[in-house]
Protein backbone atom coordinates (compact mmCIF):
# COMPACT_ATOMS: atom_id res chain seq x y z
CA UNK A 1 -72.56 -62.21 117.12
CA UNK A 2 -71.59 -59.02 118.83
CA UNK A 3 -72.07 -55.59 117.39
CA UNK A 4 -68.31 -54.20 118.02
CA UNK A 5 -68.49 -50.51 118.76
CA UNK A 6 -65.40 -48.12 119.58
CA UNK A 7 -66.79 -44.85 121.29
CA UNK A 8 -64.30 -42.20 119.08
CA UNK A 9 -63.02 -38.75 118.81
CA UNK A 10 -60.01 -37.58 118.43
CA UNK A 11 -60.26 -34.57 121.09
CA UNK A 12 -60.08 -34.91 124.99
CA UNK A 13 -62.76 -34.24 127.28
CA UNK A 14 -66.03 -35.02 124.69
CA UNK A 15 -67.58 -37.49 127.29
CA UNK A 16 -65.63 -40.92 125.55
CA UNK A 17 -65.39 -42.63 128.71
CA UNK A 18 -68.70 -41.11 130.33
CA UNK A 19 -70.69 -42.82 127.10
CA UNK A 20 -68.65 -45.89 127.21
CA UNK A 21 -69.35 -46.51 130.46
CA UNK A 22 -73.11 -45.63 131.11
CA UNK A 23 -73.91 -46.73 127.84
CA UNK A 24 -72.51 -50.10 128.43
CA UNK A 25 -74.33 -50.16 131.73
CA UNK A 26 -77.88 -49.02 129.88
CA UNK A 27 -77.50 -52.10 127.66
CA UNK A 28 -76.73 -54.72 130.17
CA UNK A 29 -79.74 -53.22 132.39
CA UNK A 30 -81.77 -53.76 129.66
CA UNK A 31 -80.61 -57.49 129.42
CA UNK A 32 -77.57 -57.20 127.23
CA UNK A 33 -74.40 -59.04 127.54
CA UNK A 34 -72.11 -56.46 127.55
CA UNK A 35 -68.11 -56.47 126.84
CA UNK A 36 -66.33 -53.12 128.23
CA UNK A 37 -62.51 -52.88 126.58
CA UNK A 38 -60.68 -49.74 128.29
CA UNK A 39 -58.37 -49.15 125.50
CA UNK A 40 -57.15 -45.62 127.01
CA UNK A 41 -53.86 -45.60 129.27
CA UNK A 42 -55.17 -43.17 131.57
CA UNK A 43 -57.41 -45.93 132.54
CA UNK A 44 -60.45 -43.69 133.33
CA UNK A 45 -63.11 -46.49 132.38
CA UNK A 46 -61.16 -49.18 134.39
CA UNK A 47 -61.71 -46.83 137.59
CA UNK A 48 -64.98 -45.10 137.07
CA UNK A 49 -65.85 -48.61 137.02
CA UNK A 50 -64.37 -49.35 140.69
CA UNK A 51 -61.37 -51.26 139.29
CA UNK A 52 -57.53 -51.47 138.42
CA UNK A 53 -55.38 -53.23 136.99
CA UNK A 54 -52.39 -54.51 139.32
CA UNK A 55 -50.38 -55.82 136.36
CA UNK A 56 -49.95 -55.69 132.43
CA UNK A 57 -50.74 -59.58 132.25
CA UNK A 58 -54.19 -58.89 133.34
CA UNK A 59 -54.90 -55.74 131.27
CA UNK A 60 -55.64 -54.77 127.56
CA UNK A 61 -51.85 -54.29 126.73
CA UNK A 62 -51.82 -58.43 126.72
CA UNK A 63 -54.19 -58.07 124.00
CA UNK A 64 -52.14 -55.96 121.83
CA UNK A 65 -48.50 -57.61 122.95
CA UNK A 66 -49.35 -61.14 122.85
CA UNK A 67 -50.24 -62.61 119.20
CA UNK A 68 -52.25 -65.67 120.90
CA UNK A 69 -53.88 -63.40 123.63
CA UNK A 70 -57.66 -64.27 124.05
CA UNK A 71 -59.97 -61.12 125.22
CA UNK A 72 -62.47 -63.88 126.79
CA UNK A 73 -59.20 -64.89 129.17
CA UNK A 74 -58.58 -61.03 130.44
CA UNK A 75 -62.04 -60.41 131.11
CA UNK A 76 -63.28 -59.20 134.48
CA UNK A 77 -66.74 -59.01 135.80
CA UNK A 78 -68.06 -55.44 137.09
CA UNK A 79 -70.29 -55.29 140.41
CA UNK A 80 -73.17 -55.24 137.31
CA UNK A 81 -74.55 -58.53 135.98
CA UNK A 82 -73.93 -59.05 132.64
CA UNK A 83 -71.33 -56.06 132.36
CA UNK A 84 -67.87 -57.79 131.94
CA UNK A 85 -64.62 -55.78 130.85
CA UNK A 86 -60.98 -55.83 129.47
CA UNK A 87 -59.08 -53.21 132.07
CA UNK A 88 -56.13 -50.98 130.82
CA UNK A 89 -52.93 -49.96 132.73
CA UNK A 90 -50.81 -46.87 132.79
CA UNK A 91 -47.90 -48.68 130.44
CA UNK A 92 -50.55 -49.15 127.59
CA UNK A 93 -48.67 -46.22 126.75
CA UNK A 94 -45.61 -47.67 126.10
CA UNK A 95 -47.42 -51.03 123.69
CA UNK A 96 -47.25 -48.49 120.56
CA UNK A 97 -43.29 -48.29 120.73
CA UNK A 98 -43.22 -52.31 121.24
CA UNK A 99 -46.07 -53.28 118.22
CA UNK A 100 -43.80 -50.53 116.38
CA UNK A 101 -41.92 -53.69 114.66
CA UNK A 102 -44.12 -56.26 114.97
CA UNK A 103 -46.14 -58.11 111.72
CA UNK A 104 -49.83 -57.28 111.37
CA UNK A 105 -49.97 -54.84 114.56
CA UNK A 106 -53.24 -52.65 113.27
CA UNK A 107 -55.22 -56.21 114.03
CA UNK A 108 -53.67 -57.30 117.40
CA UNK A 109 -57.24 -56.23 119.06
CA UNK A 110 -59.45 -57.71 115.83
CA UNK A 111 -57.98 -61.05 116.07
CA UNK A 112 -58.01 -61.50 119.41
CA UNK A 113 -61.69 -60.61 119.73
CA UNK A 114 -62.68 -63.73 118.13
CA UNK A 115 -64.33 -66.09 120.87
CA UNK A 116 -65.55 -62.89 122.40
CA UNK A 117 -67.77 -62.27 119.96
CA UNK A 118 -69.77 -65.36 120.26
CA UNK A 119 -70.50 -64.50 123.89
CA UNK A 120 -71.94 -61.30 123.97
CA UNK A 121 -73.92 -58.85 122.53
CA UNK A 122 -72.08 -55.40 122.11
CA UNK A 123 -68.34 -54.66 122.65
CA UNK A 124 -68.40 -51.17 123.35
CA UNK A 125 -64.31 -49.95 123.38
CA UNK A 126 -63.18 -46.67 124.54
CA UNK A 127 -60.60 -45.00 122.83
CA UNK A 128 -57.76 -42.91 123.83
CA UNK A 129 -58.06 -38.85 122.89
CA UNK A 130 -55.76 -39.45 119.77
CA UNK A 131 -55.17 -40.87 116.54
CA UNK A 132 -53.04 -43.70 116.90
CA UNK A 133 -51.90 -47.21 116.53
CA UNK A 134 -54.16 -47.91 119.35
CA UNK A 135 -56.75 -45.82 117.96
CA UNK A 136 -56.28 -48.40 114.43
CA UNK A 137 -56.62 -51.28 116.27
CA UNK A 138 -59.84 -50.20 117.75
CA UNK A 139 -61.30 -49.88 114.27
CA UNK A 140 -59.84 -52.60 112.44
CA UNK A 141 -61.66 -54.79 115.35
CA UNK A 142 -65.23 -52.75 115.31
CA UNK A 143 -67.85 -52.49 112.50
CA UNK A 144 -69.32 -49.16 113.96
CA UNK A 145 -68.15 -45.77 115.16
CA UNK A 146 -70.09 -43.94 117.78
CA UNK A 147 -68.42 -40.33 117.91
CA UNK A 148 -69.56 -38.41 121.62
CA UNK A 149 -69.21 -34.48 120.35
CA UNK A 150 -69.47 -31.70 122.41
CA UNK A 151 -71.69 -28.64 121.75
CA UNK A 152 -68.56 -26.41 121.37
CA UNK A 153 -67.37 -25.05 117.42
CA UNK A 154 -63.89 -26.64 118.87
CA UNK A 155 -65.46 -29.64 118.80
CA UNK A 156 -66.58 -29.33 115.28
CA UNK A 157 -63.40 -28.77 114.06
CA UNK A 158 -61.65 -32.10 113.76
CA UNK A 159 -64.52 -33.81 112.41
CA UNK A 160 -63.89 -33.68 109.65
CA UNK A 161 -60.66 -35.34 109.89
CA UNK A 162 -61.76 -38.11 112.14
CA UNK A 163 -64.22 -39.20 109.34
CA UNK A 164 -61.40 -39.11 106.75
CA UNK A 165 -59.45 -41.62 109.01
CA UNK A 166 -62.54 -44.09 109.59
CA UNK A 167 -62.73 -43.42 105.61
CA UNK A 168 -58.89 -44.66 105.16
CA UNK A 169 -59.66 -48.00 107.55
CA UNK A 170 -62.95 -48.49 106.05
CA UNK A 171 -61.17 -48.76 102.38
CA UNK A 172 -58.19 -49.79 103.23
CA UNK A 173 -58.22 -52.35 106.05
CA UNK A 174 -62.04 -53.11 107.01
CA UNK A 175 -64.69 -52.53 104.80
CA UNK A 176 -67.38 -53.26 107.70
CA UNK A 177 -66.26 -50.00 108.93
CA UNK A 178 -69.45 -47.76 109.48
CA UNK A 179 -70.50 -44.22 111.26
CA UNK A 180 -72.89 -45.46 113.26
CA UNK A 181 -74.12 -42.00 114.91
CA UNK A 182 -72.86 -39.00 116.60
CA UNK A 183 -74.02 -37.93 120.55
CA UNK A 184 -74.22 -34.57 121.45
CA UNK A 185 -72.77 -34.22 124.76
CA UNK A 186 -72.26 -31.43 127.23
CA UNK A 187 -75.24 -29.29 125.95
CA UNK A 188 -76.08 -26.49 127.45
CA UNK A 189 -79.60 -24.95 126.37
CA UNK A 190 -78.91 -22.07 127.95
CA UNK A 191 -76.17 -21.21 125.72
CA UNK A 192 -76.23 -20.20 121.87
CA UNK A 193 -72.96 -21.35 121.78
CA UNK A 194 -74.82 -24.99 122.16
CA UNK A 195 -77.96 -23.79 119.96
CA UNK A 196 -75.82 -22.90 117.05
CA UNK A 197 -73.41 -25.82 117.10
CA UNK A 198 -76.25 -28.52 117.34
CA UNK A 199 -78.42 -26.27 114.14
CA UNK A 200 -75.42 -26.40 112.60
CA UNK A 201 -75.09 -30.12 112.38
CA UNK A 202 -78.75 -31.17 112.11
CA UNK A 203 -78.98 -27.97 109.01
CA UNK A 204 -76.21 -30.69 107.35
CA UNK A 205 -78.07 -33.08 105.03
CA UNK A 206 -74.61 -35.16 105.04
CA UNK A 207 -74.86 -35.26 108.78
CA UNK A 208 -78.76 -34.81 110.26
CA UNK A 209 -79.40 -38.70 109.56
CA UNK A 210 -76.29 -39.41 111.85
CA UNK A 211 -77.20 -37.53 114.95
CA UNK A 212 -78.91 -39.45 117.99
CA UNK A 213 -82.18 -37.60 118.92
CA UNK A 214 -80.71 -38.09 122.64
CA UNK A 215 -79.01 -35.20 123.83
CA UNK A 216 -76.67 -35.68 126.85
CA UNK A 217 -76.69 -32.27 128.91
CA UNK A 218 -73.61 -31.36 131.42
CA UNK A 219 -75.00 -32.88 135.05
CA UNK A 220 -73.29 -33.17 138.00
CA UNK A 221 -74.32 -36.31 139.00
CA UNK A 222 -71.89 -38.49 136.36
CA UNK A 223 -68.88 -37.00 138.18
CA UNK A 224 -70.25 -37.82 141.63
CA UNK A 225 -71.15 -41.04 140.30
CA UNK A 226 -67.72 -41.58 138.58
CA UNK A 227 -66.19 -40.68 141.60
CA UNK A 228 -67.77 -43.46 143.60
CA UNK A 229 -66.77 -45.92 140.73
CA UNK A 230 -70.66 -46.38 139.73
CA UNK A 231 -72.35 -46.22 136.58
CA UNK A 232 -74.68 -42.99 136.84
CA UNK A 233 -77.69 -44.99 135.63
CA UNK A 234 -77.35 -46.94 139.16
CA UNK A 235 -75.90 -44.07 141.10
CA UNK A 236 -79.28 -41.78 140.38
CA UNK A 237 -81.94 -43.43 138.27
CA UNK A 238 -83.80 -40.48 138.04
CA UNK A 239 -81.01 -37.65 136.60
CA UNK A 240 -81.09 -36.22 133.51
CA UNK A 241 -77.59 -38.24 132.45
CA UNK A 242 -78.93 -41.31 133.60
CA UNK A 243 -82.06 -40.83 131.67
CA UNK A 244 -80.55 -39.85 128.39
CA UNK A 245 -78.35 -43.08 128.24
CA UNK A 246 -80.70 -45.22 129.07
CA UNK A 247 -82.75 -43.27 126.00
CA UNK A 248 -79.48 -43.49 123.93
CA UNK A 249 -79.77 -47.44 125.10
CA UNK A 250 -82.91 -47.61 123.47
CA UNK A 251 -82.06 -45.71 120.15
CA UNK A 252 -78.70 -48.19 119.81
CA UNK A 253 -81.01 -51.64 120.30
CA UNK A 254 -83.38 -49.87 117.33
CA UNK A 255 -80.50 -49.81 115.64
CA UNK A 256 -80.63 -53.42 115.32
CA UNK A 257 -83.60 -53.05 112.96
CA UNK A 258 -81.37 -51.17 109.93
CA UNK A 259 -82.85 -47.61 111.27
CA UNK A 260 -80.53 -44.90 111.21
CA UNK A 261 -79.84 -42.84 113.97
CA UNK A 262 -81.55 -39.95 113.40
CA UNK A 263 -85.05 -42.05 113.15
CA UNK A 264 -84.96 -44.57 116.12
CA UNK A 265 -86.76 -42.06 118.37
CA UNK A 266 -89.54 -41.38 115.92
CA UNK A 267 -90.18 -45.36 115.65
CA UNK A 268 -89.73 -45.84 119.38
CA UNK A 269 -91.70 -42.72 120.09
CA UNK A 270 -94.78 -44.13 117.86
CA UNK A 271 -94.74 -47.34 119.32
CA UNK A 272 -95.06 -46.26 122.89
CA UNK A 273 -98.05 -43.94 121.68
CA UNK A 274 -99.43 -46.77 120.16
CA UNK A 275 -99.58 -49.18 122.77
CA UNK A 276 -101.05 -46.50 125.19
CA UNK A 277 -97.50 -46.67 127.34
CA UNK A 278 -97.47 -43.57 129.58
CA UNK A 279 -94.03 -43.31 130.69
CA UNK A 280 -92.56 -42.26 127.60
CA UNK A 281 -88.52 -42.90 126.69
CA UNK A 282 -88.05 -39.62 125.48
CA UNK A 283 -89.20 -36.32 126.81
CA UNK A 284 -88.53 -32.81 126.34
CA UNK A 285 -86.09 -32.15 128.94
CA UNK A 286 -83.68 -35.45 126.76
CA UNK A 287 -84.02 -34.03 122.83
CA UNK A 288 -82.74 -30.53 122.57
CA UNK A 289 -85.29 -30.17 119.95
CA UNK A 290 -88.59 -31.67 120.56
CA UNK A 291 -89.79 -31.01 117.27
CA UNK A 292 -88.19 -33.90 115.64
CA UNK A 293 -90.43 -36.27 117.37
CA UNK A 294 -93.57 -34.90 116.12
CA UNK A 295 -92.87 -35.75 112.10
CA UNK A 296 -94.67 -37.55 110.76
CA UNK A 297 -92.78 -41.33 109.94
CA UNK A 298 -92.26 -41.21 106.46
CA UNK A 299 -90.94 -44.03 104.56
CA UNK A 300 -87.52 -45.42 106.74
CA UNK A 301 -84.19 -47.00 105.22
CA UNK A 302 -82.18 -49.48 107.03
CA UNK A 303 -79.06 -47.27 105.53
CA UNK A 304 -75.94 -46.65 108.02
CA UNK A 305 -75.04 -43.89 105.70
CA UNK A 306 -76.62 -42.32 103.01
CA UNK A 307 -75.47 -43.68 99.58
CA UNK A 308 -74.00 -41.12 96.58
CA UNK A 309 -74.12 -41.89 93.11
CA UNK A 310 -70.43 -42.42 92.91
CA UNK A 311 -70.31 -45.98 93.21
CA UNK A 312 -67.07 -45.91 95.10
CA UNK A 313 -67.28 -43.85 97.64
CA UNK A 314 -67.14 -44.58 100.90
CA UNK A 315 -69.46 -44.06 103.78
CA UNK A 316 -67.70 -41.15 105.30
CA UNK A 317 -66.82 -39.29 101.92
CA UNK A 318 -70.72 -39.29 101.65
CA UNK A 319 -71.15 -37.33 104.74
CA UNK A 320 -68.34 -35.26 104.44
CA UNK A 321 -65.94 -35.69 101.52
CA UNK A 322 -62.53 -36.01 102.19
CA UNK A 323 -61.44 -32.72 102.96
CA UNK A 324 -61.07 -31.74 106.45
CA UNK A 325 -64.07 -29.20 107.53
CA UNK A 326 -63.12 -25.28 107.49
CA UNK A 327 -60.09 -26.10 104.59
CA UNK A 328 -61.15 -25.46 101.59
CA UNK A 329 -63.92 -23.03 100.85
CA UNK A 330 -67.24 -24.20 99.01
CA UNK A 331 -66.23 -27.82 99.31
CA UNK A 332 -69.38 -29.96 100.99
CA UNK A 333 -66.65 -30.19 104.02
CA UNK A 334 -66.44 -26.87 104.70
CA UNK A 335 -70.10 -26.09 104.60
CA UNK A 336 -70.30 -28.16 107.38
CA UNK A 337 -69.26 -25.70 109.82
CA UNK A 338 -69.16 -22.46 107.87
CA UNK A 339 -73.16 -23.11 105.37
CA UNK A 340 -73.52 -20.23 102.67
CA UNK A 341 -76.38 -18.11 103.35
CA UNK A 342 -78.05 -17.23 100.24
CA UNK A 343 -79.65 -13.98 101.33
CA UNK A 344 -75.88 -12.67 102.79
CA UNK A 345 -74.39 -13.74 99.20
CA UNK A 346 -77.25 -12.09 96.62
CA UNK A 347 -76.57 -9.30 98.81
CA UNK A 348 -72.20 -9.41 98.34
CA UNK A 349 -73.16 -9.16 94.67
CA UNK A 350 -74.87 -6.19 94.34
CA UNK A 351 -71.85 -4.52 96.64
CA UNK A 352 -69.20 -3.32 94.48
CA UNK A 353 -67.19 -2.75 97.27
CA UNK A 354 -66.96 -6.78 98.16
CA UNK A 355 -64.12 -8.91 95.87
């Protein structure tokens, strides 16, 4: 049965389509079958992977339009063995104001998933830069969330409210709703900018277990491959980008174990060291902080998301709460992006001058 993904984040320009589509390639390199669904309008997967769609009988918006639509009948194969996908089309745009009126709309994509799912082995789907119907339908059909977010304290800033909307589907619509993991993309070690923003997540104890050791750093190469419609991975083996997703590859198929994100490159890592294997899958120049393969493997958990002693809470309220990051002050949201400092604070009360 295939492990449906849907690569997600509300903001534009995060490196959704980049993952989708290198990622996708990774795993069918490494001898995954492989489902690609271009669920964005703009149809940026559909052509970084040298296709189009000439009509909308032949594209995603079938899917969404057509109760009895069958994904396995609108598949395409790529120039990649074992790398099929669903293509999109400009006037997926325009299915939102049509599934306006129609019964059961948020699981147009779930239901019509169904043989698909018996053929391969991931579904990766690649969301548009909003949250919308299209957006539901994407995960009310998936069972994980992979969020791409850039190094940038913009990129920070919606988090919190993305989680709060996988939190809504997850209780109210599907419960095998899960945060997989989060990719940092478009670091830039050069930068504190990048420094600060990656501490900031991996200092959160709702967040560190969520965040793939692989670090994707801005390279040149994807757009020079995406411009030539070919997965980086097969446009330059040897790049930094191509590297880091097939590492990324690597840390997903762990995955498959019950390891959580944060620990599939410590298991992977000790197993290669193990067995003597000299080409190793991660390497300084892929982990922005090397340091977090040299712990020493303490007892693992097969957990997706840490648990909380409320019984009822759902995954993402245990990472974040349910309070959008930045809006309230002291709430476990906001220290996300703004964490106390307990030397700065002793010192505010011995100020009289600070309220």
């Amino acid at each position: 049965m295939a492990r449906v993904i849907c690569i997600l984040n509300q903001k534009g320009g995060v490196g959704k389509t980049t993952t989708t589509l290198n990622l996708g390639a990774a795993l069918a390199h490494r001898g995954k079958r492989v489902l690609l669904i271009d669920l964005d309008p703009q149809a940026n997967l559909t052509i970084g992977l040298g296709l189009r769609a000439k009509d909308l009988s032949e594209s995603v918006y079938e899917l969404l339009t057509d109760p009895n639509s069958d994904a396995l009948k609108m598949t395409v194969p790529t120039k990649w063995e074992r790398l099929d996908m669903v293509r999109s089309h400009i006037d997926l745009s325009g299915a939102e104001i049509e599934m306006f009126t129609m019964i059961g709309r948020e699981t147009r994509l779930d239901r019509s998933l169904n043989n698909a799912r018996a053929k391969y082995d991931y579904i990766l789907i690649d969301c548009l830069p909003s949250l919308s119907m299209l957006t539901v339908n994407a995960m009310v059909a998936a069972s994980e969330v992979l969020v791409p977010l850039q190094a940038h304290p913009f990129a920070l800033e919606g988090l919190g409210k993305l989680f709060e909307v996988v939190q809504m589907i997850n209780e109210g619509i599907n419960k095998k709703l899960q945060v997989t993991g989060v990719l940092v993309t478009m670091y830039d070690g050069r930068t504190n900018v990048s420094k600060e923003t990656l501490e900031t997540l991996r200092r959160d104890p709702r967040l560190n277990t969520q965040i793939f050791t692989t670090t994707v750093k801005q390279n040149i190469r994807v757009a020079e491959s995406q411009k030539d419609g070919v997965p980086v991975i097969h446009f330059d083996p040897s790049c930094h980008a191509a590297r880091a997703y097939m590492a990324l590859c690597e840390e997903l198929i762990e995955m498959e174990n019950g390891t959580i994100a944060s620990e599939c490159a410590e298991r992977i890592t000790a197993r290669e060291e193990a067995s003597g294997k000299k080409e190793r899958t991660f390497t300084t120049d892929l982990v922005a902080n090397p340091e977090r393969l040299t712990k020493k493997i303490s007892d693992l958990h097969g957990a997706i998301v840490p648990l909380t002693s409320d019984a009822h809470a759902s995954p993402v309220s245990a990472l974040l709460g349910t309070v959008e990051p930045g809006s309230a002050p002291n709430s476990p949201a906001s220290e996300t992006l703004h964490p106390s400092h307990p030397e700065e604070d002793k010192a505010d009360d011995t100020n009289p001058s600070v309220i």
